[in-house]
Every structure is written in structure tokens, then in C-alpha cells.
Protein backbone atom coordinates (compact mmCIF):
# COMPACT_ATOMS: atom_id res chain seq x y z
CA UNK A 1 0.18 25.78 6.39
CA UNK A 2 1.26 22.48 7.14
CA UNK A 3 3.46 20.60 5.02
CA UNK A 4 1.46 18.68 2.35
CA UNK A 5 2.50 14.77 1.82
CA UNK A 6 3.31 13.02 -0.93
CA UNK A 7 -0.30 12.02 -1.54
CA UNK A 8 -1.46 15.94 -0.67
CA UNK A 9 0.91 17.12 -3.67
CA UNK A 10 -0.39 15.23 -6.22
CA UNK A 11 -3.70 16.29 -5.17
CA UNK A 12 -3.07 19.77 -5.21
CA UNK A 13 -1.28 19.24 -8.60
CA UNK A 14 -4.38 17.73 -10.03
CA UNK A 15 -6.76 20.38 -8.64
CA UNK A 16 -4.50 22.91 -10.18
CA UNK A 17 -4.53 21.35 -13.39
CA UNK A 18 -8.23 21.42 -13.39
CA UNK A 19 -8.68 25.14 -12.99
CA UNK A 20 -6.25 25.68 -15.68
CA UNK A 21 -7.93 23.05 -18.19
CA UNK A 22 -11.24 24.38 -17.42
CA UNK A 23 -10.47 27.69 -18.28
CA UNK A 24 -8.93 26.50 -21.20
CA UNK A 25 -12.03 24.54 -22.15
CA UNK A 26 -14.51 27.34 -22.77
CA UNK A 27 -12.03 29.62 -24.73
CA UNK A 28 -14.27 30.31 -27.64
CA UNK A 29 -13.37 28.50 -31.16
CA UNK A 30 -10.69 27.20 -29.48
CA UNK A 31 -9.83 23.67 -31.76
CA UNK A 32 -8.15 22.05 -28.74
CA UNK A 33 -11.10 21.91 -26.73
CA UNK A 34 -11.07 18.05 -26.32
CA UNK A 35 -7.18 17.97 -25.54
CA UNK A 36 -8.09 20.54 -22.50
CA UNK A 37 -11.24 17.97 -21.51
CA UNK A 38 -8.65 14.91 -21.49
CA UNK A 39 -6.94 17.47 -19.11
CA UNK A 40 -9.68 17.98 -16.77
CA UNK A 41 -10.52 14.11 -16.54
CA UNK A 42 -7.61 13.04 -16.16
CA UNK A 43 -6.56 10.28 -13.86
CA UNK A 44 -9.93 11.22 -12.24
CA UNK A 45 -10.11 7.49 -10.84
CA UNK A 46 -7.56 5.81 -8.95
CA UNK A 47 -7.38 1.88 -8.64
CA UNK A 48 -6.15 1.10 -5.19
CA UNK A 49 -4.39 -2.47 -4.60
CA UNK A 50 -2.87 -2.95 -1.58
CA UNK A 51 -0.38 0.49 -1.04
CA UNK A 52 -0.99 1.11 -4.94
CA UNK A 53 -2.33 3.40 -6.70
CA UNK A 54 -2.75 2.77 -10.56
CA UNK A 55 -4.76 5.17 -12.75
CA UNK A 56 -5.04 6.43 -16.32
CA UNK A 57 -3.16 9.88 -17.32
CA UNK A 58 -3.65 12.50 -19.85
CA UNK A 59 0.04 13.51 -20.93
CA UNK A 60 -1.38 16.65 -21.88
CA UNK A 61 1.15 19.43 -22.14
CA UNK A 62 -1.63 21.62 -19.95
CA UNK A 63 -1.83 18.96 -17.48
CA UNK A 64 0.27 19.64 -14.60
CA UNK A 65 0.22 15.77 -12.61
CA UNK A 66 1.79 14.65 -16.21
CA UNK A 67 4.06 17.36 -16.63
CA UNK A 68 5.47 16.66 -13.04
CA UNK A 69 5.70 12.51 -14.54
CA UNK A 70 7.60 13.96 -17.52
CA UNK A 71 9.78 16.18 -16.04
CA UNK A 72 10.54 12.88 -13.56
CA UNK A 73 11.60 10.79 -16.53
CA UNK A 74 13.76 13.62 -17.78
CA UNK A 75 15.52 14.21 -15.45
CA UNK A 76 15.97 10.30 -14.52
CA UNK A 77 17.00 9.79 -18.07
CA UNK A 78 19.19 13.14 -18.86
CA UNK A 79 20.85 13.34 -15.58
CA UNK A 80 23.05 11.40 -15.32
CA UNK A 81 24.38 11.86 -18.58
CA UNK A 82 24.57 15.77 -17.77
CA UNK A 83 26.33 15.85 -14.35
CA UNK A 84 28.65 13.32 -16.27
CA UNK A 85 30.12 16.30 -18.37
CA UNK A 86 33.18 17.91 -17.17
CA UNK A 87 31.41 21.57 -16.59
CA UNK A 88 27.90 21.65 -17.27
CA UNK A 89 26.55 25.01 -17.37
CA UNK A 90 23.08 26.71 -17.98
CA UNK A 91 22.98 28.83 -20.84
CA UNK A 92 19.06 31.15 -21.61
CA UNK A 93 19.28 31.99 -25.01
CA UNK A 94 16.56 34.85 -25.60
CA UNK A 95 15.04 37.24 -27.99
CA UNK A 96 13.54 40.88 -28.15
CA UNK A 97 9.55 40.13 -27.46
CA UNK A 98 7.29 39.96 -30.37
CA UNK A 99 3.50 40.84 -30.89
CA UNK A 100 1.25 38.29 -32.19
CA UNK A 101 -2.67 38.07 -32.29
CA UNK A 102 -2.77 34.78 -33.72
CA UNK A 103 -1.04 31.12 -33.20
CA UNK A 104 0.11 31.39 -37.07
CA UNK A 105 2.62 34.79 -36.43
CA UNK A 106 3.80 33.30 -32.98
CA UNK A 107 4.46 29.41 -34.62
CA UNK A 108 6.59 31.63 -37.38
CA UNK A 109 8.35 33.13 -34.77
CA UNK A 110 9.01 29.95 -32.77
CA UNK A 111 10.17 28.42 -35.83
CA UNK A 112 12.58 31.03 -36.70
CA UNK A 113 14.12 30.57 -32.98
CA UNK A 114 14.31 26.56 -34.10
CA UNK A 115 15.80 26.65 -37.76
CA UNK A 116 18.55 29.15 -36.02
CA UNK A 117 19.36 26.78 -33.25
CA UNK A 118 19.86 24.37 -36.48
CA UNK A 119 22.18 26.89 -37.98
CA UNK A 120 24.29 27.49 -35.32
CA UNK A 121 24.41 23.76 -34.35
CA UNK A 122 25.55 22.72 -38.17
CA UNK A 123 28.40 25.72 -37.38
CA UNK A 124 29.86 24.09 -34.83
CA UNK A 125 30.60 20.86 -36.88
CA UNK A 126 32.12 22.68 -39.53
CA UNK A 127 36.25 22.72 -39.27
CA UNK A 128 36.51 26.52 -38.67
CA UNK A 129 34.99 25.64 -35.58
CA UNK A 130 36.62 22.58 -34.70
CA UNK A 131 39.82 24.39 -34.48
CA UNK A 132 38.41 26.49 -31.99
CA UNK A 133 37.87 23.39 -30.17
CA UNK A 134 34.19 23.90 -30.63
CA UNK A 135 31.99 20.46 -29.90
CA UNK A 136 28.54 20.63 -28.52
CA UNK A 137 26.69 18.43 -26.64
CA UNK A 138 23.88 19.15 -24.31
CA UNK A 139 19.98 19.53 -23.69
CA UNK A 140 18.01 22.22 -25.44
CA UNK A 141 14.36 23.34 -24.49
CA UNK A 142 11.85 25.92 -25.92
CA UNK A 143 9.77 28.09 -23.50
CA UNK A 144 7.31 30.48 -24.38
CA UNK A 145 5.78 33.21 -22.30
CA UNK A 146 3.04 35.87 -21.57
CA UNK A 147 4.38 39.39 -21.75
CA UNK A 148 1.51 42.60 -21.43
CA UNK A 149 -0.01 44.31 -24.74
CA UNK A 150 0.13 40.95 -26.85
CA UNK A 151 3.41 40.44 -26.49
CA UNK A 152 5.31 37.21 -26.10
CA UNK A 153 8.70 35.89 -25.14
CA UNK A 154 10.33 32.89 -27.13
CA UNK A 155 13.66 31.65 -25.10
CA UNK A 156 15.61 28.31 -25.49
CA UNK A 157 17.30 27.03 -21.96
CA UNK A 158 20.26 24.61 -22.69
CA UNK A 159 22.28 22.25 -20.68
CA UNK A 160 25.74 22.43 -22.61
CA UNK A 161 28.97 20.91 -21.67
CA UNK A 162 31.78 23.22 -21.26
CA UNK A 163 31.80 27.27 -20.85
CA UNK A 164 33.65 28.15 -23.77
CA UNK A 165 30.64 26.18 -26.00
CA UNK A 166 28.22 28.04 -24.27
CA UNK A 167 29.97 31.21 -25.28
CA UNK A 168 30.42 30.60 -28.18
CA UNK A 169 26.58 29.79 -28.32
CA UNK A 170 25.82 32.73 -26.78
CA UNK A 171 27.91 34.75 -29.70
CA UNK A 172 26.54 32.89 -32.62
CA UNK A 173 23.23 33.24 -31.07
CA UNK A 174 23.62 37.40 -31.16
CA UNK A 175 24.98 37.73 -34.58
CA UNK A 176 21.68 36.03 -36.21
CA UNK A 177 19.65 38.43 -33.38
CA UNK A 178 21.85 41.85 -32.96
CA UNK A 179 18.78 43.23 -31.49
CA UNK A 180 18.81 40.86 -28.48
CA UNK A 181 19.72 41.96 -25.03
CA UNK A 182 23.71 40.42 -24.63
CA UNK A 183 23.15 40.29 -20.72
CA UNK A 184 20.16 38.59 -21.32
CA UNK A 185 22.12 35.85 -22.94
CA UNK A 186 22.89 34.46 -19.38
CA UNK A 187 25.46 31.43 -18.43
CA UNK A 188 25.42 29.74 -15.09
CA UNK A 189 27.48 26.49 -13.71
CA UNK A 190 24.89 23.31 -13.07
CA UNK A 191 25.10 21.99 -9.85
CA UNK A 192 23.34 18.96 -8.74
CA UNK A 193 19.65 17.62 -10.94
CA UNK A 194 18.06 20.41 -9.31
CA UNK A 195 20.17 23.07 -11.78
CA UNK A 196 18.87 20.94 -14.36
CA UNK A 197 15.09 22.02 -13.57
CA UNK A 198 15.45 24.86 -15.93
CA UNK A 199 16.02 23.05 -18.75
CA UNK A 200 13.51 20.03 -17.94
CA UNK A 201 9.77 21.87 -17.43
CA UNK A 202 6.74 23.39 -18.53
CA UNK A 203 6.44 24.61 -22.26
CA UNK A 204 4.95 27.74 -20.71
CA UNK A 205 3.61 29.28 -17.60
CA UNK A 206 0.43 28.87 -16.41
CA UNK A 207 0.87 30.78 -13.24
CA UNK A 208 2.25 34.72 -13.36
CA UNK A 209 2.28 37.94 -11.47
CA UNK A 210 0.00 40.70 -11.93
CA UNK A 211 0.34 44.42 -9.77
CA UNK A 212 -2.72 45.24 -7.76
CA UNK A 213 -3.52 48.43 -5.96
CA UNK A 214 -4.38 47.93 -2.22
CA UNK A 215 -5.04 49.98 0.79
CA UNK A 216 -2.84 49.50 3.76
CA UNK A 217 -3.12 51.51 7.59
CA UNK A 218 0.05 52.47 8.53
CA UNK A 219 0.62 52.78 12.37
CA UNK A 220 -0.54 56.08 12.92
CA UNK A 221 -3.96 55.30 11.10
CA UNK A 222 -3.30 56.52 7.77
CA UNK A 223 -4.20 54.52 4.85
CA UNK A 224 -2.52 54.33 2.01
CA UNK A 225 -2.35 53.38 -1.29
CA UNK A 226 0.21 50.60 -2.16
CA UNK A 227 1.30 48.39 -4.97
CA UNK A 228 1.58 44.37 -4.62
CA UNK A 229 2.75 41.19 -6.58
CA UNK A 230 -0.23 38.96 -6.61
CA UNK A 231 0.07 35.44 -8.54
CA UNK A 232 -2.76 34.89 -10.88
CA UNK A 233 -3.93 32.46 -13.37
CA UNK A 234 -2.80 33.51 -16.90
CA UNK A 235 -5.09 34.91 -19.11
CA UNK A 236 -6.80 31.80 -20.94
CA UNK A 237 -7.41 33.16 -24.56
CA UNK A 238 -3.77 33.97 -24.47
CA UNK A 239 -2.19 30.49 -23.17
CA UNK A 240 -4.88 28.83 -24.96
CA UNK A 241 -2.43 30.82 -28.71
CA UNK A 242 0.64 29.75 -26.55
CA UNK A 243 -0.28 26.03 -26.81
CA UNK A 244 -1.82 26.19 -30.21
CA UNK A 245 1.45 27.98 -31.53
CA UNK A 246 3.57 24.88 -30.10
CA UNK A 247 1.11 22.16 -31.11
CA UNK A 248 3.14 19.37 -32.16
CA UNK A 249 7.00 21.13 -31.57
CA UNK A 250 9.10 18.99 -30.05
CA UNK A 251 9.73 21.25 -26.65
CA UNK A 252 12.80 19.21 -25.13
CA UNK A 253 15.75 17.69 -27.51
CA UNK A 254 19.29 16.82 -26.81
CA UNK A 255 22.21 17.07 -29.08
CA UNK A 256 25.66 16.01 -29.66
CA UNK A 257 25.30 12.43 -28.71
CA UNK A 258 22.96 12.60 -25.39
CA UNK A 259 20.97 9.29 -26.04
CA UNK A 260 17.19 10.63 -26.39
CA UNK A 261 14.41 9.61 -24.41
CA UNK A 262 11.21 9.50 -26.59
CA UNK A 263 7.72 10.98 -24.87
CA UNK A 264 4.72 11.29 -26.61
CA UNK A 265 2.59 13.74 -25.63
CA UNK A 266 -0.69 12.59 -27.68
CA UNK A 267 -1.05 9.30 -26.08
CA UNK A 268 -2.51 8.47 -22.75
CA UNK A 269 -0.56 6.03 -20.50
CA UNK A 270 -0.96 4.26 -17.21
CA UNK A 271 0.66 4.54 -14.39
CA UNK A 272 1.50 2.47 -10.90
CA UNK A 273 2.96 4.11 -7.89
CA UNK A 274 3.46 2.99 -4.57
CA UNK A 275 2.68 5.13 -1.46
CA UNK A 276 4.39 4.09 1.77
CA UNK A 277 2.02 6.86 3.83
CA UNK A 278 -1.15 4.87 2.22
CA UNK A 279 -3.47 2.62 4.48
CA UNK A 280 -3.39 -0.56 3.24
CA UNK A 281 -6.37 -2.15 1.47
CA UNK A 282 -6.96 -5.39 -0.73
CA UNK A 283 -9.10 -3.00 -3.10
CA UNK A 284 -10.31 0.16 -3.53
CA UNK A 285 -11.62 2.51 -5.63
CA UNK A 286 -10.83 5.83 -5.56
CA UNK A 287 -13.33 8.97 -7.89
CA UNK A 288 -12.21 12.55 -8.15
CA UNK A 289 -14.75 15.13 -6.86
CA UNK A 290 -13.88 18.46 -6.02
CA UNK A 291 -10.71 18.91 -4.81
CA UNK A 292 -9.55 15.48 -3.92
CA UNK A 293 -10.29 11.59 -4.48
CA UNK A 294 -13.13 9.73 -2.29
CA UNK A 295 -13.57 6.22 -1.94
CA UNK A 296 -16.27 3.95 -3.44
CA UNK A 297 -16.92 2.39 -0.45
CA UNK A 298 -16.55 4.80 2.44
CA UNK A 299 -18.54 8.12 0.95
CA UNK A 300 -17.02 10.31 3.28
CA UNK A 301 -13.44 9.06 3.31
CA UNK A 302 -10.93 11.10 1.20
CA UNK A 303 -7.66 9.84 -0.06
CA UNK A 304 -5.75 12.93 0.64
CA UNK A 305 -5.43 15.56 3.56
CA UNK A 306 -5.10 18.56 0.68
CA UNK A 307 -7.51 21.46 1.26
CA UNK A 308 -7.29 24.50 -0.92
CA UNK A 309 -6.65 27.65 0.79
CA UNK A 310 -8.54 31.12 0.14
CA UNK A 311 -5.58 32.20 -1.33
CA UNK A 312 -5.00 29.72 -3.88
CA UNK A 313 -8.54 30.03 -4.72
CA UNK A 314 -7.94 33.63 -5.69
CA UNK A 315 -5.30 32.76 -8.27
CA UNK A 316 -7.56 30.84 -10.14
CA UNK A 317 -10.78 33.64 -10.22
């Protein structure tokens, strides 16, 4: 496949998004069935001025073009406060998986995972740690994910300055949950914005793995039975609990002195980008349909070269 453009990404993103949000849509009673709709429409029309492309945006948290604008402005705003730090490492703070059947038991669970972080954060400016040479400053985000049988995973990621804090993290972290998995509790050194990814994305996955059975002819004619990896939408009902569960958490927050960057994710903003690969036009108007933008005035002429392939259609059946 050939390599999509800037333009062919954020159609793809959008046309993503869609299947997602419209999957989302018709979970029954769900209450956030017109936050998933904003989804699905949004920045559906694109005002073209000159190599310009303006348009109206969702900032959904199941919207995928937004979360790609957020996680932009994160890392533009975090970064280079991060890499500034002496060693910055990666620390995944996890706990043992818990079963839920509604968004109440997995919100009580997500907020036991937040008033600990608290805990352990008031710790370290108490003197006992201060003459350990404990001081904390960093990036903290909450992630939660689909696990089989009802089961879910709550797990912070932080950006922390300095080894030893993570560690010590890490060990304050396993005292308040001795069931927890110590090599799960994993630290790695940050190199460059793109080891700050981890930290800066999606509240959840949208996209996971599933095991399917298929039959495969070996070279002598034999089929066989084998096992693959196949990626596959996540089950709607249960992303549709995910979201509900995190409804107004605040999913990304620094500490120890990192200057915040404040993103609402209720409001709808606008946004202006300039495309150097775009044909230049006075005007234009630009209306989603499908799986990619067509022009007012031209009925045939698409603003993208994205097509979706067979197989990406399959992860979304």
C-alpha cells in the first residue's frame, strides 16, 4: 500500500472515527448517544481558502481526528518541559484486573487508582521523604482497557523526572496494591517526544486483537488448522462502560510544577491548517461522504487519495 499523505491520514483518521462512533451510537440506553453523533459529524465540512482548510471539530474523547489534535498540543506544550529534566523516564503503574458490569463499579475502581495517586503524591512532600531526596515532578495519565470475561484493566503511565522517584513510585504504588504484579510496575528511560507518546494518548483502545481459527495448506497439500492475531473493533457495549466510567475524569495531569495546559473536552472548536500538497483555490467547499471529502463544485473530485482497504474494512464488521 502506498504511503498515505498528509491529507490521506486525516482522512483515514476520520473514517475510522466514524465506524467507531457509529457503533457507539446504537448501543442500546446508552446516555451518550449525542456525544457519539457529534463524533460521527464531525468536521464533516471543510472550508477551503486558498491552501487552507478550516472546519469545525468535535473534541470528543471517541473521536480519533481530535484525539490526534490533542495529543499534538500535548506534546507541543509538555515536551519541552519533559526532555528538559535531567532523566526522564517512563514509569506504567498497574493493577490486578477487575470485573465490572456496570460504569458505577468500574468509575469506583478508577477512582480508587486516583485518590491513591493523591496519597502517594502528598507522601512525597512530607519530610520523611524529603530526606530521601524524594521530589516529584512529571506527567500522569489514566488508561483503561478491555480484558475477556468482563474484565478491565485500570493503569496510570507517568513521565517522572529522575529514576530513583520513579522507584520510589513504583514501591509506594505496591504497598497500597500488594496484589499487583511488581514486574508489571515497569520503568523505562524517555528518549526523544516520541517516548513521550505513552503518556500523551487515547483514554482507551478502540482497536484490539482477537484469535481466530483459520485453515492454511501447507506445501505438501495438507490443511491445517492454525491460530492468528486479527485486529478488530472493540466490542461497543463494552467501550461504550469504558467511556461512561471516565465521563468527566480528567485523563492527563501534570504535577510538581509542570505548567498545565487546559483542554476541554465538552466544547467544540475550530480549526485552520495549512496543506502544502493542496491545489490551490480562492474557495471551496469541501462535504464528507463516505470515506473521504468531495467538493461542492466538482461532484466527482475528492479531496484526498485515501481508499479503505478490504482489510481495514474487516476490523470494523
Amino acid at each position: 500500500m502506498a504511503k498515505l499523505s498528509k491529507l490521506g491520514k486525516k482522512s483515514k483518521r476520520k473514517w475510522s472515527s466514524n465506524k467507531i462512533n457509529e457503533a457507539l451510537v446504537n448501543v442500546p440506553e446508552t446516555p451518550l448517544q449525542k456525544y457519539y453523533e457529534r463524533a460521527t459529524e464531525c468536521a464533516n465540512i471543510q472550508y477551503q481558502e486558498g491552501i487552507t482548510l478550516s472546519s469545525r471539530y468535535c473534541n470528543c474523547r471517541t473521536c480519533l481526528t481530535c484525539s490526534a489534535i490533542r495529543t499534538a498540543k500535548y506534546l507541543n506544550h509538555y515536551s519541552s518541559q519533559m526532555l528538559a529534566f535531567r532523566e526522564p523516564v517512563l514509569l506504567t503503574l498497574t493493577k490486578p484486573t477487575v470485573w465490572c458490569l456496570s460504569p458505577e463499579n468500574l468509575r469506583s475502581e478508577i477512582e480508587l487508582m486516583l485518590s491513591i495517586w493523591r496519597l502517594i503524591y502528598q507522601q512525597s512532600r512530607k519530610a520523611k521523604a524529603r530526606r530521601l531526596g524524594i521530589s516529584l515532578k512529571g506527567l500522569r495519565s489514566l488508561e483503561v482497557t478491555i480484558r475477556p470475561d468482563n474484565f478491565y484493566h485500570g493503569h496510570f503511565h507517568l513521565s517522572v523526572e529522575g529514576r530513583a522517584n520513579a522507584e520510589w513510585i513504583r514501591d509506594q504504588w505496591l504497598i497500597h496494591f500488594p496484589d499487583a504484579e511488581p514486574w508489571c510496575q515497569d520503568i523505562t528511560p524517555i528518549v526523544g517526544k516520541e517516548g513521550l507518546l505513552e503518556v500523551i494518548k487515547y483514554a482507551t483502545k478502540f482497536i484490539g486483537e482477537e484469535t481466530v481459527e483459520i485453515e492454511e495448506i501447507d506445501a505438501d497439500g495438507v490443511v491445517r488448522k492454525v491460530l492468528m492475531k486479527v485486529r478488530k473493533r472493540e466490542d461497543p457495549v463494552r467501550t461504550d462502560l469504558i467511556i461512561r466510567a471516565m465521563r468527566g475524569k480528567q485523563l492527563i495531569s501534570p504535577f510538581g510544577g509542570l505548567k498545565k495546559l487546559e483542554i476541554d473536552d465538552v466544547n467544540k472548536v475550530v480549526q485552520s491548517v495549512t496543506y502544502e500538497e493542496l491545489e490551490y483555490a480562492e474557495y471551496r467547499l469541501w462535504r464528507w461522504r463516505g470515506h473521504d471529502w468531495y467538493s461542492n463544485d466538482e461532484e466527482r473530485a475528492k479531496l484526498t487519495t485515501f481508499e479503505p482497504s478490504d482489510a481495514m474494512k474487516r476490523v470494523f464488521e
